[in-house]
PDB file of N, CA and C in Angstrom:
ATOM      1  N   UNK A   1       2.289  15.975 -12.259  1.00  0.00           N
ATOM      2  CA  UNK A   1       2.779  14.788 -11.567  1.00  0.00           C
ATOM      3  C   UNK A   1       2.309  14.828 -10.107  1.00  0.00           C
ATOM      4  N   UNK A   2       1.964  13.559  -9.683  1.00  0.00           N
ATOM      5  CA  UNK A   2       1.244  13.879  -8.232  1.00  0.00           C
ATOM      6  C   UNK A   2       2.906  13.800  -7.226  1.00  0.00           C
ATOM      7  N   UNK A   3       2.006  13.939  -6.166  1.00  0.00           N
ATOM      8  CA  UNK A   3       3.037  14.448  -5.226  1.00  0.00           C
ATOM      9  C   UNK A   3       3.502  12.869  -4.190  1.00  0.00           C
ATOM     10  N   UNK A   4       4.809  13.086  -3.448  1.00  0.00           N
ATOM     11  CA  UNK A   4       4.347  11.963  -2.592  1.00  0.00           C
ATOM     12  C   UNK A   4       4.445  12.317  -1.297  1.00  0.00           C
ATOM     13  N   UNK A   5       4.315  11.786  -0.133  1.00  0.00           N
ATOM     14  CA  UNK A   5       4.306  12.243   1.376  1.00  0.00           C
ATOM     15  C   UNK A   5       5.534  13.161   2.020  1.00  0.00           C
ATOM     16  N   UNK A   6       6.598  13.445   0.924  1.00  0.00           N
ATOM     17  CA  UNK A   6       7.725  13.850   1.511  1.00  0.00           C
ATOM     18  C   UNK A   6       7.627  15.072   0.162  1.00  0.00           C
ATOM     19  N   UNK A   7       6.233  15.065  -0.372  1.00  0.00           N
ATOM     20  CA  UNK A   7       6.530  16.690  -1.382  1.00  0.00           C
ATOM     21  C   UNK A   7       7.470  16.833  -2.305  1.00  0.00           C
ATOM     22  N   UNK A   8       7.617  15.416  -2.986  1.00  0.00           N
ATOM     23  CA  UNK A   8       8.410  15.623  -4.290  1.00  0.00           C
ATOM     24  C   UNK A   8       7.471  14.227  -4.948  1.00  0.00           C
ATOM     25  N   UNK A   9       8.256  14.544  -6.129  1.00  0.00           N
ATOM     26  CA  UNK A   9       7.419  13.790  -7.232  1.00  0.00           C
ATOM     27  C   UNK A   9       6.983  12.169  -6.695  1.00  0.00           C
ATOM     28  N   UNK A  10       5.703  11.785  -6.955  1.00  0.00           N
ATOM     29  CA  UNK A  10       5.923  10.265  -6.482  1.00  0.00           C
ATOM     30  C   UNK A  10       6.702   9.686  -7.821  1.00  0.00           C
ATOM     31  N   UNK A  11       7.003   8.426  -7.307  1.00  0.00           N
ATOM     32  CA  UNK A  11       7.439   7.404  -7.811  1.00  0.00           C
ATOM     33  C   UNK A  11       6.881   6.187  -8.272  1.00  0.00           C
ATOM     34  N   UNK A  12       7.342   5.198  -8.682  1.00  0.00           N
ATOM     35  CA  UNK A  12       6.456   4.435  -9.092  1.00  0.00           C
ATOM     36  C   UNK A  12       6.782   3.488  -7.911  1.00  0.00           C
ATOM     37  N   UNK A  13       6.049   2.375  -7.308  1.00  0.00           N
ATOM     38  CA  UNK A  13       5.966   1.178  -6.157  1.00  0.00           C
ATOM     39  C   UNK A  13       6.254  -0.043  -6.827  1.00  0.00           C
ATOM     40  N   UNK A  14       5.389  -0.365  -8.009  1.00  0.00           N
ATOM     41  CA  UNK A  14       5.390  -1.629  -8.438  1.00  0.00           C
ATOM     42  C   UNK A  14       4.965  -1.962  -9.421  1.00  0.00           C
ATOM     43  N   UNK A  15       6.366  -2.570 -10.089  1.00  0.00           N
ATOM     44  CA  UNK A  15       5.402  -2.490 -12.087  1.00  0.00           C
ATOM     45  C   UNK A  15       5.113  -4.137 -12.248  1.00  0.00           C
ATOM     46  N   UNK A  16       5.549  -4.998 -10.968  1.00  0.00           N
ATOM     47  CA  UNK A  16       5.411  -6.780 -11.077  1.00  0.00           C
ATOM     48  C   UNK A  16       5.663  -7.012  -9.519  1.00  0.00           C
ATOM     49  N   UNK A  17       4.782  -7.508  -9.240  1.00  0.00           N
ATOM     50  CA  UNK A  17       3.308  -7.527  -9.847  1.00  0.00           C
ATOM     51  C   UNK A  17       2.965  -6.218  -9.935  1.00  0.00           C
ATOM     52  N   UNK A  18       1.859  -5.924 -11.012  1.00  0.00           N
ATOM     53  CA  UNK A  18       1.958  -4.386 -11.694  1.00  0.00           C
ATOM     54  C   UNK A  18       0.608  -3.884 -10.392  1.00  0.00           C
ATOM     55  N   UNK A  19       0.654  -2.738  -9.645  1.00  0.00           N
ATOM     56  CA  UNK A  19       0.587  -2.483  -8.508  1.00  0.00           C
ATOM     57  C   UNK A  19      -0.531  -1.394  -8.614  1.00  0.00           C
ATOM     58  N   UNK A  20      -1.171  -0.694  -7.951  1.00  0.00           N
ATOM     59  CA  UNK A  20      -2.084   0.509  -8.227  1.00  0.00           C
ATOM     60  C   UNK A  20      -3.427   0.643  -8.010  1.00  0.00           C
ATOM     61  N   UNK A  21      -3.797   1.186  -7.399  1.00  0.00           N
ATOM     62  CA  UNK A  21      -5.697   0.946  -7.885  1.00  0.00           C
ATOM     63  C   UNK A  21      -5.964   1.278  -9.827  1.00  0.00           C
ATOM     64  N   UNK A  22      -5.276   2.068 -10.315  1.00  0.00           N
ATOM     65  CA  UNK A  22      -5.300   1.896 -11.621  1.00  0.00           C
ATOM     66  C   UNK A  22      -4.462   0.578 -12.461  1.00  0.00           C
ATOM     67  N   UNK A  23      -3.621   0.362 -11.740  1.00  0.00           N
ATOM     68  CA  UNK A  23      -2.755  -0.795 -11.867  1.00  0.00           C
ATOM     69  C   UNK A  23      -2.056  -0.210 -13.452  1.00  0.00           C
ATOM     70  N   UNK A  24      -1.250   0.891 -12.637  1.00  0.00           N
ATOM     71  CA  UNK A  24      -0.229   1.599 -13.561  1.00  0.00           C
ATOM     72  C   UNK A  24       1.032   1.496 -12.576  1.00  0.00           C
ATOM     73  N   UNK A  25       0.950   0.926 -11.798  1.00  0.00           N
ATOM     74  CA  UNK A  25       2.583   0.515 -11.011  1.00  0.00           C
ATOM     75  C   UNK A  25       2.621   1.902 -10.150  1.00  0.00           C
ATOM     76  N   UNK A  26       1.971   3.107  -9.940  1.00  0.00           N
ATOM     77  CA  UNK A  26       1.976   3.565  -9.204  1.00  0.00           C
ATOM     78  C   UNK A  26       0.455   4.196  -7.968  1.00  0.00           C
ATOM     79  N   UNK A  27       0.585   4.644  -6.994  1.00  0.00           N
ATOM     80  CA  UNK A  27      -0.357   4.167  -5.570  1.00  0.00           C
ATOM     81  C   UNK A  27      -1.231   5.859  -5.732  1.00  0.00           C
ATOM     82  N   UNK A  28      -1.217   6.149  -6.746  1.00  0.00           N
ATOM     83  CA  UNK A  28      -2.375   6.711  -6.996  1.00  0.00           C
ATOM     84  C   UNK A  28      -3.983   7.148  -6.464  1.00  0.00           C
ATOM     85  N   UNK A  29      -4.728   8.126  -6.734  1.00  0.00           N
ATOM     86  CA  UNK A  29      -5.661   7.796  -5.877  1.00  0.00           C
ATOM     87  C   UNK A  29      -7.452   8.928  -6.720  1.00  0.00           C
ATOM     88  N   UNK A  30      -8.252   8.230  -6.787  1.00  0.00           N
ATOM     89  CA  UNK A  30      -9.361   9.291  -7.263  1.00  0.00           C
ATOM     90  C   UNK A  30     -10.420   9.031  -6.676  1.00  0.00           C
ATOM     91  N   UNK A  31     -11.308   9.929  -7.353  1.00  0.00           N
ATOM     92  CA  UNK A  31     -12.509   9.884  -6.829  1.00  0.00           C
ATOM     93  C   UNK A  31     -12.590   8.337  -7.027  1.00  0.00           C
ATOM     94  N   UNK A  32     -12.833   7.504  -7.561  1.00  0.00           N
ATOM     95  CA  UNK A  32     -13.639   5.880  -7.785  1.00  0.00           C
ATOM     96  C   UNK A  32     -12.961   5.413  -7.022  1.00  0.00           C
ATOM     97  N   UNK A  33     -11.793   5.724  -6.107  1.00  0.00           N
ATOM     98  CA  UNK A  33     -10.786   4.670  -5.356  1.00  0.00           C
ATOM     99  C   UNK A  33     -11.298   4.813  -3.827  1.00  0.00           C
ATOM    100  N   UNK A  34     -12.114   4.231  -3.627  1.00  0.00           N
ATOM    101  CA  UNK A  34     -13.100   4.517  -2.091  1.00  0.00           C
ATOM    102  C   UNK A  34     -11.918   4.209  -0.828  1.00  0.00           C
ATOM    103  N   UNK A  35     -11.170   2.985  -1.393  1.00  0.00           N
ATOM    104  CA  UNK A  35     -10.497   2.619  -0.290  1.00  0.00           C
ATOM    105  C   UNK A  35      -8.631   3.709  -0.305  1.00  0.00           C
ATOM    106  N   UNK A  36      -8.863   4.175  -0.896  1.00  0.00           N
ATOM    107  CA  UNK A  36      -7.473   5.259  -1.149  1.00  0.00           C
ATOM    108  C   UNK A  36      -6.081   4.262  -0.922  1.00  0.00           C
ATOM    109  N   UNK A  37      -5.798   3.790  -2.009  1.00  0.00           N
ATOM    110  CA  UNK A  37      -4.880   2.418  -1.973  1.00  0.00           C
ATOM    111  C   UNK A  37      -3.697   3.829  -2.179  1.00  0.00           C
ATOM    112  N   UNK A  38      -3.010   4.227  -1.452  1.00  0.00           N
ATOM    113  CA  UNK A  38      -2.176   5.210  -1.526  1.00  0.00           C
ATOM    114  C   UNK A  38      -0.836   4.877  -0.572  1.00  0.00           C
ATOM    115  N   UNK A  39      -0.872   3.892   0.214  1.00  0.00           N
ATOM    116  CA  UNK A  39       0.452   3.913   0.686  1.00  0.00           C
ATOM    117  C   UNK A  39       1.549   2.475  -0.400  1.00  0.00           C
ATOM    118  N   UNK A  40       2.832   2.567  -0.392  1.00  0.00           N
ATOM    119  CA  UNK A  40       3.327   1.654  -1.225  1.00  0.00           C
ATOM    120  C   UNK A  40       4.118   0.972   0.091  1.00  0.00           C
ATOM    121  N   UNK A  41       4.179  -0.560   0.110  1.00  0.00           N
ATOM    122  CA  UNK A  41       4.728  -1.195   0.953  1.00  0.00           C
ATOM    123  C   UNK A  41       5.285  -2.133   0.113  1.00  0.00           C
ATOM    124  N   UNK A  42       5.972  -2.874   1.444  1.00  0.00           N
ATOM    125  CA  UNK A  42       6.759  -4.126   0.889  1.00  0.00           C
ATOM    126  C   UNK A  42       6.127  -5.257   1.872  1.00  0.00           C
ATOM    127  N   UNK A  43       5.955  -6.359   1.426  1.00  0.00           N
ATOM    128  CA  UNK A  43       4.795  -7.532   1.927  1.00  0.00           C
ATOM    129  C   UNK A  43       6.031  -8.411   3.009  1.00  0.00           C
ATOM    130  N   UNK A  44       5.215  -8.704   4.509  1.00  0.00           N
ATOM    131  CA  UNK A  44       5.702  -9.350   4.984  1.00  0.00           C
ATOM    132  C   UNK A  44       4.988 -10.457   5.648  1.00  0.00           C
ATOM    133  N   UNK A  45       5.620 -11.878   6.150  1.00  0.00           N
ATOM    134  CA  UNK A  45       4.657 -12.567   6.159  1.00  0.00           C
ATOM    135  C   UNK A  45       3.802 -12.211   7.256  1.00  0.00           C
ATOM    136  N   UNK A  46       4.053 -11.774   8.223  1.00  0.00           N
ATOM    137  CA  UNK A  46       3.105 -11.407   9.349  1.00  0.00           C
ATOM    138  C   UNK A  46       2.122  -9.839   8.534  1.00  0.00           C
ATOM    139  N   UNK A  47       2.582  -9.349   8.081  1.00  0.00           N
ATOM    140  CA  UNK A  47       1.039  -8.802   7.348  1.00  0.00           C
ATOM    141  C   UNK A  47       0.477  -9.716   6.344  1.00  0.00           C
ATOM    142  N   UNK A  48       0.750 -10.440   5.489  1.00  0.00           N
ATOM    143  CA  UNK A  48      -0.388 -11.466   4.834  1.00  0.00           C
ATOM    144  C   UNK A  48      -1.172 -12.021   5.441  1.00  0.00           C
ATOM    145  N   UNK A  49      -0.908 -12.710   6.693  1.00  0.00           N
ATOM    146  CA  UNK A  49      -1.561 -13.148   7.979  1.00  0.00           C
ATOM    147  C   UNK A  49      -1.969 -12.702   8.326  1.00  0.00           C
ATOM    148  N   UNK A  50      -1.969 -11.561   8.574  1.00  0.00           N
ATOM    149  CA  UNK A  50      -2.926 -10.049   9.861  1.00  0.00           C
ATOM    150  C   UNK A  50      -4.188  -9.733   8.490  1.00  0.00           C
ATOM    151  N   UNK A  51      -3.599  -9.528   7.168  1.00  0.00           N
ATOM    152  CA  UNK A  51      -4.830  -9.495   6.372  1.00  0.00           C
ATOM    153  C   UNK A  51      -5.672 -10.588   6.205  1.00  0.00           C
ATOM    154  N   UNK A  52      -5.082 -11.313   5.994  1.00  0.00           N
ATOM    155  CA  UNK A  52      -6.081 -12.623   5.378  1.00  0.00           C
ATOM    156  C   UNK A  52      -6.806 -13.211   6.601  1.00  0.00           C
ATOM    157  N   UNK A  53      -6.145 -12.708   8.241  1.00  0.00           N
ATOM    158  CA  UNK A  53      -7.434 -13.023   9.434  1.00  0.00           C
ATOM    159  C   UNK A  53      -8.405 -11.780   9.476  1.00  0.00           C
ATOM    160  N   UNK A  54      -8.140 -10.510   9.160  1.00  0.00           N
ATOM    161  CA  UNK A  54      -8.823  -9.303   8.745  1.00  0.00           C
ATOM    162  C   UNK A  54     -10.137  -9.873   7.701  1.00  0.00           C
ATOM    163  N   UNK A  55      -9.652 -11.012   6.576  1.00  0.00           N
ATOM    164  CA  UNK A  55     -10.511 -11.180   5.839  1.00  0.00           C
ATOM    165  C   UNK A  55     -10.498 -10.529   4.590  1.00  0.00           C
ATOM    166  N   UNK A  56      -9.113 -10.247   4.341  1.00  0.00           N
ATOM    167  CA  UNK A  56      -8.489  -9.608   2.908  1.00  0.00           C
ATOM    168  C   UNK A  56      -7.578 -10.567   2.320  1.00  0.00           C
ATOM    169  N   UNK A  57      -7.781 -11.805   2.054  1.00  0.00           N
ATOM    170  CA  UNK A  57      -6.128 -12.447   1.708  1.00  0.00           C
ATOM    171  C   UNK A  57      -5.626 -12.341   0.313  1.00  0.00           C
ATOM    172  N   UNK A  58      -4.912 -11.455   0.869  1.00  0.00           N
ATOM    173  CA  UNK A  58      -4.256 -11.256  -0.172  1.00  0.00           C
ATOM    174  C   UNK A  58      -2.895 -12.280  -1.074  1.00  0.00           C
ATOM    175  N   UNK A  59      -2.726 -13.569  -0.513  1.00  0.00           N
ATOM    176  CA  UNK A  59      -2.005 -14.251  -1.064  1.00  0.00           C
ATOM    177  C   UNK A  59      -2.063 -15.512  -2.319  1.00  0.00           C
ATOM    178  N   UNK A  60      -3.345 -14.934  -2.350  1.00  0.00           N
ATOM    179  CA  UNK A  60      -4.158 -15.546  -3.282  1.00  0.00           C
ATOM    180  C   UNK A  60      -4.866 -15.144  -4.401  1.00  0.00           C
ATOM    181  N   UNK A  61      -4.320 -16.017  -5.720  1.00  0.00           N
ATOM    182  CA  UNK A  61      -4.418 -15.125  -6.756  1.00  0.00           C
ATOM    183  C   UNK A  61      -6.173 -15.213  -7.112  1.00  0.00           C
ATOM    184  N   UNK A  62      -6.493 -13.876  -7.780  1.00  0.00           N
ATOM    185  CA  UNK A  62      -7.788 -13.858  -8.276  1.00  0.00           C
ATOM    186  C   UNK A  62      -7.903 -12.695  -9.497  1.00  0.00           C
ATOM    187  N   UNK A  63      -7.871 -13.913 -10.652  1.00  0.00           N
ATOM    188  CA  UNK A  63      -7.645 -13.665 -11.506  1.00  0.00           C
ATOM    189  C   UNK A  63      -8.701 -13.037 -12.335  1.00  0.00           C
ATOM    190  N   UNK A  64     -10.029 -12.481 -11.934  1.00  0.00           N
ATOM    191  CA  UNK A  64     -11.051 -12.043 -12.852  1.00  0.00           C
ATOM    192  C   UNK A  64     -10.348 -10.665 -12.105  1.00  0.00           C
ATOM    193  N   UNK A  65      -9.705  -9.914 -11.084  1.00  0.00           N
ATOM    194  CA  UNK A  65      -9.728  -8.813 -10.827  1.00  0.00           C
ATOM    195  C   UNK A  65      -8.284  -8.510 -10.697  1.00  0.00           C
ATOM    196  N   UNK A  66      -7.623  -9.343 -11.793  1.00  0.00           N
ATOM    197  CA  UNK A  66      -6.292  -9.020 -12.824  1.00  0.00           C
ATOM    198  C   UNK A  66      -5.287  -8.833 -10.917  1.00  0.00           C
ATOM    199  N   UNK A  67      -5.834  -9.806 -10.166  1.00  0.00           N
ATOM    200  CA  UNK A  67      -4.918  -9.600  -9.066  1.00  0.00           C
ATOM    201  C   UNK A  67      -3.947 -11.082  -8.728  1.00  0.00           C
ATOM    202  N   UNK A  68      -2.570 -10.955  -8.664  1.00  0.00           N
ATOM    203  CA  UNK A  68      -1.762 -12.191  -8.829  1.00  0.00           C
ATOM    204  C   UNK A  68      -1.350 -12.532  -7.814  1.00  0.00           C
ATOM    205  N   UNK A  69      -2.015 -12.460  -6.556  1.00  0.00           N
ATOM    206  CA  UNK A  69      -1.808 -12.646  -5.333  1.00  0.00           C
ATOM    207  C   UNK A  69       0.275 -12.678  -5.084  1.00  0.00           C
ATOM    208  N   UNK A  70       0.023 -12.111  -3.708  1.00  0.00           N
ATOM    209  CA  UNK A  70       1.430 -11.596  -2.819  1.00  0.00           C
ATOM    210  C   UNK A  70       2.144 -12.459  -2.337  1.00  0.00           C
ATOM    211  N   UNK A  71       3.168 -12.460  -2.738  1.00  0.00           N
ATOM    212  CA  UNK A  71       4.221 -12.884  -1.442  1.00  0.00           C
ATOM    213  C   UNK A  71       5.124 -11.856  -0.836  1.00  0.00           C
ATOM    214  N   UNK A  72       5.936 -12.600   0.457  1.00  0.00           N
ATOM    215  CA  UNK A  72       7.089 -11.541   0.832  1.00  0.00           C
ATOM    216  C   UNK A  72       8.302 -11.059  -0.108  1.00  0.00           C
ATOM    217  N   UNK A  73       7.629  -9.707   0.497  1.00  0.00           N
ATOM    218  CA  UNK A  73       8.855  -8.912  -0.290  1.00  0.00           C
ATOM    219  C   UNK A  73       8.305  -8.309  -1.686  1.00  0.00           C
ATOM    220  N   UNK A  74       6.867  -8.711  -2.056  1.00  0.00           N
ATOM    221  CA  UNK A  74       6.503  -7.976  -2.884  1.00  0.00           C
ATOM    222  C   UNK A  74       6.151  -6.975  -2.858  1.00  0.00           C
ATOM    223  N   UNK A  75       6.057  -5.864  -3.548  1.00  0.00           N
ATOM    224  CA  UNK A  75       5.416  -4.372  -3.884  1.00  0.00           C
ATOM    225  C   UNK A  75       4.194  -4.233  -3.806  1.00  0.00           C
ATOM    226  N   UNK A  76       3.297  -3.249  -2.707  1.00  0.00           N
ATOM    227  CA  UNK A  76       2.053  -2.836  -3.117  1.00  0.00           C
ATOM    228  C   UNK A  76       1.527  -1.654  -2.488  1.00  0.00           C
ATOM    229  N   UNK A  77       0.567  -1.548  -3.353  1.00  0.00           N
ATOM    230  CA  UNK A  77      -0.304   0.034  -2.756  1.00  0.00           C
ATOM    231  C   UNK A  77      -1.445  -0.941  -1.338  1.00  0.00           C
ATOM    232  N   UNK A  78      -1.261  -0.598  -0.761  1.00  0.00           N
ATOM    233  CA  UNK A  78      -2.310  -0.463   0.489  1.00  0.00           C
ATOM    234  C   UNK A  78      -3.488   0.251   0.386  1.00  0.00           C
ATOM    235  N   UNK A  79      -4.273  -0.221   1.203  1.00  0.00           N
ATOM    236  CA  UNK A  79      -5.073   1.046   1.798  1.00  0.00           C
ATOM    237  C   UNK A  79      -4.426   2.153   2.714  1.00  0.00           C
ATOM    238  N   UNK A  80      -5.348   3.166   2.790  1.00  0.00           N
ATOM    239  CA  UNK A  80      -4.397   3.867   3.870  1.00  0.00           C
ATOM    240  C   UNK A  80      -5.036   3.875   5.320  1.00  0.00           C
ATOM    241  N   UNK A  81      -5.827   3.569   5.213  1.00  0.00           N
ATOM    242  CA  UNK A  81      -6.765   2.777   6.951  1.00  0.00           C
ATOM    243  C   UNK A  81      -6.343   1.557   6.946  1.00  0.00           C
ATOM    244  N   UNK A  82      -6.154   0.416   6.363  1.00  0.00           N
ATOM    245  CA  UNK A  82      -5.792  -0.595   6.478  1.00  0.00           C
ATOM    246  C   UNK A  82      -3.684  -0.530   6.647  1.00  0.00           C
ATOM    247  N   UNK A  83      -3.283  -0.161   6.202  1.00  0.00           N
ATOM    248  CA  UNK A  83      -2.110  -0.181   6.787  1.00  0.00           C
ATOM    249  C   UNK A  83      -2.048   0.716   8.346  1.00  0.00           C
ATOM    250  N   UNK A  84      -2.828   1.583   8.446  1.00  0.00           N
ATOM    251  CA  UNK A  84      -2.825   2.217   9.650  1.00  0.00           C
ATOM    252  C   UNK A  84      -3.793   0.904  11.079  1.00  0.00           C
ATOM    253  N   UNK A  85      -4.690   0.329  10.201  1.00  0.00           N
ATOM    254  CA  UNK A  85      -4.949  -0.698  11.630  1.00  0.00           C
ATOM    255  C   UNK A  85      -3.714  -1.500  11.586  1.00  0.00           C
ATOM    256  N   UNK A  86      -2.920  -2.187  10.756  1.00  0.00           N
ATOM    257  CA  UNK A  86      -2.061  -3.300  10.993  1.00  0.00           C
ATOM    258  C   UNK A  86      -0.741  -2.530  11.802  1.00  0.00           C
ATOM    259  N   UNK A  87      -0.958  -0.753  11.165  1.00  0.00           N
ATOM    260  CA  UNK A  87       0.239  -0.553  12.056  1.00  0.00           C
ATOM    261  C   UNK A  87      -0.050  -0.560  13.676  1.00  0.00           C
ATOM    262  N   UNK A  88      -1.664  -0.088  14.025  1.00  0.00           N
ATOM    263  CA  UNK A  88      -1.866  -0.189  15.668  1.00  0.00           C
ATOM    264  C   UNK A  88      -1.656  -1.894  16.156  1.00  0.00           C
ATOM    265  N   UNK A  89      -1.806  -2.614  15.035  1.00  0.00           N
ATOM    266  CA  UNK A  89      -2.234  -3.890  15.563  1.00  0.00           C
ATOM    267  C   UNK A  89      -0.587  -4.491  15.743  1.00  0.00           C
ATOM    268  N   UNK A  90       0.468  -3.890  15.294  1.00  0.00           N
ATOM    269  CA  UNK A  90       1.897  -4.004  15.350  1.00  0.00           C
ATOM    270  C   UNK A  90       2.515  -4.742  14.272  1.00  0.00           C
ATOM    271  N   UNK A  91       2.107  -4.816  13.005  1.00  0.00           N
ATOM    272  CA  UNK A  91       1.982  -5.840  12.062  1.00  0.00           C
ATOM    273  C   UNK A  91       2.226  -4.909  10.505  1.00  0.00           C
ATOM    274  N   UNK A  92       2.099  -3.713  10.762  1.00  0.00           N
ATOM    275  CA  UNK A  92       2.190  -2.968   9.623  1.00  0.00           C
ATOM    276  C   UNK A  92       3.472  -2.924   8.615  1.00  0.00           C
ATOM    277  N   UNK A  93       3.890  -3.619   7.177  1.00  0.00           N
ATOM    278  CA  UNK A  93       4.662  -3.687   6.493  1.00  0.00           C
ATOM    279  C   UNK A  93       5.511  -2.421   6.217  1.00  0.00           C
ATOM    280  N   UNK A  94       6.460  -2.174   5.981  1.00  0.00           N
ATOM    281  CA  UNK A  94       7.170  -1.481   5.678  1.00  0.00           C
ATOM    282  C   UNK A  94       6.637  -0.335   5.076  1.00  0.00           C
ATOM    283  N   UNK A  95       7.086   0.663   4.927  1.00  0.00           N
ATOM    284  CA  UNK A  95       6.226   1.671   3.664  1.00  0.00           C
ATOM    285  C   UNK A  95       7.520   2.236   2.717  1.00  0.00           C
ATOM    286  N   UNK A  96       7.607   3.028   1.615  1.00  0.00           N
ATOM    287  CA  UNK A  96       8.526   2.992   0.508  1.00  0.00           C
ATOM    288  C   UNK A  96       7.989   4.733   0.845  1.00  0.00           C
ATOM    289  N   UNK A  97       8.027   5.718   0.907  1.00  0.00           N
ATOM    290  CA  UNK A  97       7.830   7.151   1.142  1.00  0.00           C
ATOM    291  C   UNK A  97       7.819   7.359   0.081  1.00  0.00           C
ATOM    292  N   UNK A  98       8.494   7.568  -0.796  1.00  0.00           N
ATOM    293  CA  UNK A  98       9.003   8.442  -1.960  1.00  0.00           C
ATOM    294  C   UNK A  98       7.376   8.015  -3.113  1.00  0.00           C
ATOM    295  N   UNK A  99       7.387   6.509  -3.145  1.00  0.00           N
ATOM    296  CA  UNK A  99       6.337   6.164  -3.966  1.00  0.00           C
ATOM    297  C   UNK A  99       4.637   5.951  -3.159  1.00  0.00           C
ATOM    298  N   UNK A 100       4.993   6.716  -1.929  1.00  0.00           N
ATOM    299  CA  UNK A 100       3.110   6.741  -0.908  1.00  0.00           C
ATOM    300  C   UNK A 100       2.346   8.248  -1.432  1.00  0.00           C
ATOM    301  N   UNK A 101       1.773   8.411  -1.915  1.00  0.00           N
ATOM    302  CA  UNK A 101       0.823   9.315  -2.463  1.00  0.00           C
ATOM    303  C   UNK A 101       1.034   9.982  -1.199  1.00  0.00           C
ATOM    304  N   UNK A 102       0.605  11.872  -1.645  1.00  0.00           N
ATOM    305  CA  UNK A 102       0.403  12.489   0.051  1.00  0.00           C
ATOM    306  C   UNK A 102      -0.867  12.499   0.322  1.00  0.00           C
ATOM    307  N   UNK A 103      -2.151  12.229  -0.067  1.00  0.00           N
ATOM    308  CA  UNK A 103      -3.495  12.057  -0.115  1.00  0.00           C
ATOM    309  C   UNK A 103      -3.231  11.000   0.985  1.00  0.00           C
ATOM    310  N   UNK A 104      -2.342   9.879   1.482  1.00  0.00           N
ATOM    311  CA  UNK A 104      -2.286   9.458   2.615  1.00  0.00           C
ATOM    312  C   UNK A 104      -2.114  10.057   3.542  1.00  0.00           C
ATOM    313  N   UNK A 105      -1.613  11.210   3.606  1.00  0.00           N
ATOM    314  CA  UNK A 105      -1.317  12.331   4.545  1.00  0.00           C
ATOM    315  C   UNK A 105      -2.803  12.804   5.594  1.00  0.00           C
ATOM    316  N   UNK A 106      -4.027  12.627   4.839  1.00  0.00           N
ATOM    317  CA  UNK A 106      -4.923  12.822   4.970  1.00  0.00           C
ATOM    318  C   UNK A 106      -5.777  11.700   6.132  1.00  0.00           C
ATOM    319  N   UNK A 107      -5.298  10.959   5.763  1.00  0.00           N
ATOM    320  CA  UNK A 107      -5.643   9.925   7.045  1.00  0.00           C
ATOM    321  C   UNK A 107      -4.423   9.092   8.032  1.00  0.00           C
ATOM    322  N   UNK A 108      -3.261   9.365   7.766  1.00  0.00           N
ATOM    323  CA  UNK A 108      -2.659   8.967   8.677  1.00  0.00           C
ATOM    324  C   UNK A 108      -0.779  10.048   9.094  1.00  0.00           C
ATOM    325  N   UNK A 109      -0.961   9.654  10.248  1.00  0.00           N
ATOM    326  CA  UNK A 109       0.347  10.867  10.454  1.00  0.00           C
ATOM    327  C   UNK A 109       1.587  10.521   9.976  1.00  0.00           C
ATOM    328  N   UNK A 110       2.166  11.663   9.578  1.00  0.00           N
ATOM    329  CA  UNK A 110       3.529  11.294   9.105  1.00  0.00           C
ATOM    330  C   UNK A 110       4.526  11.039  10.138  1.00  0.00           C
ATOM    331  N   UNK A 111       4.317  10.846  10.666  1.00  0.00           N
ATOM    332  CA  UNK A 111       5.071  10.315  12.180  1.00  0.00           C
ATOM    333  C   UNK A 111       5.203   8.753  12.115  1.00  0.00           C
ATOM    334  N   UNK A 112       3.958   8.519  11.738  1.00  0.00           N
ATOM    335  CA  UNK A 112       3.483   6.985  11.660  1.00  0.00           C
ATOM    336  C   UNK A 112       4.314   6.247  10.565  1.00  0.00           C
ATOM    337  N   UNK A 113       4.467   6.774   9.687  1.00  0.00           N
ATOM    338  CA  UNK A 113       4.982   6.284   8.424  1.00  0.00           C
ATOM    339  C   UNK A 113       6.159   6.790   8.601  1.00  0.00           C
ATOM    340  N   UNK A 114       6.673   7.621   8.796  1.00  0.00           N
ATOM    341  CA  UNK A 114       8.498   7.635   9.075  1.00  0.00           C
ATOM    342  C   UNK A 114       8.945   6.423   9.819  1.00  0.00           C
ATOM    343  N   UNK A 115       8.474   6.304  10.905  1.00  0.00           N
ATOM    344  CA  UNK A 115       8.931   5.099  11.914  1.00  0.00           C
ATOM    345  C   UNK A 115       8.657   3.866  11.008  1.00  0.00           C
ATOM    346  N   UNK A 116       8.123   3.649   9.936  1.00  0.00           N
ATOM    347  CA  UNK A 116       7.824   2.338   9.531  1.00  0.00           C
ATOM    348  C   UNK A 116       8.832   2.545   7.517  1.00  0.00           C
ATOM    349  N   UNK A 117       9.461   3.397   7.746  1.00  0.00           N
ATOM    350  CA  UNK A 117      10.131   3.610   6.294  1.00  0.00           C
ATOM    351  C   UNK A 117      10.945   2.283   5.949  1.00  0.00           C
ATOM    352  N   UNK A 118      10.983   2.382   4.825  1.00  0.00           N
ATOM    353  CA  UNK A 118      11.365   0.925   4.347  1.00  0.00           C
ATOM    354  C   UNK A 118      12.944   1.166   3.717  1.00  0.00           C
TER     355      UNK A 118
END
């Protein structure tokens, strides 16, 4: 069982919309996952906005890549550079600890993500 940022079992983030770079509801992470979708958040509207001017919009469904676009308050795996710019940019969504992979550990401090626990 993988681990999560606080060194116990992860959890799962999100089974609806079903969540993951494997899109097994949990924030997982491998070699093929370039962008390390490893942190689990909760969607707010000022991050849909900070992404979709980033040029990620995510509120919009696109359905050949089984993705059902976000609203607030929904469940998702992040990137883990991309939640770390929205967190410098002051905009960074919540994070869920228990279900953030620790392979996020690897690019961003746990300092960072305590202050933003959900």
């Amino acid at each position: 069982m993988p681990l999560n940022v606080l060194g116990t079992n992860l959890i799962p983030c999100c089974y609806e919309p079903l969540t993951g770079f494997y899109r097994d509801g949990f924030c997982k992470t491998g070699a093929e996952d370039s962008g390390t979708h490893t942190v689990c958040t909760v969607m707010t509207a000022e991050f849909l906005e900070y992404s979709k001017e980033q040029g990620n919009d995510l509120s919009t469904a696109k359905p050949m890549y089984n993705f059902p676009g976000l609203k607030v308050g929904d469940k998702w795996c992040l990137c883990a550079l991309r939640w770390k710019q929205a967190a410098k940019a002051g905009v960074a969504p919540p994070v869920i600890l228990e279900a953030t992979h620790k392979k996020t550990l690897d690019l961003i401090d746990f300092t960072m993500l305590l202050e933003a626990k959900y």
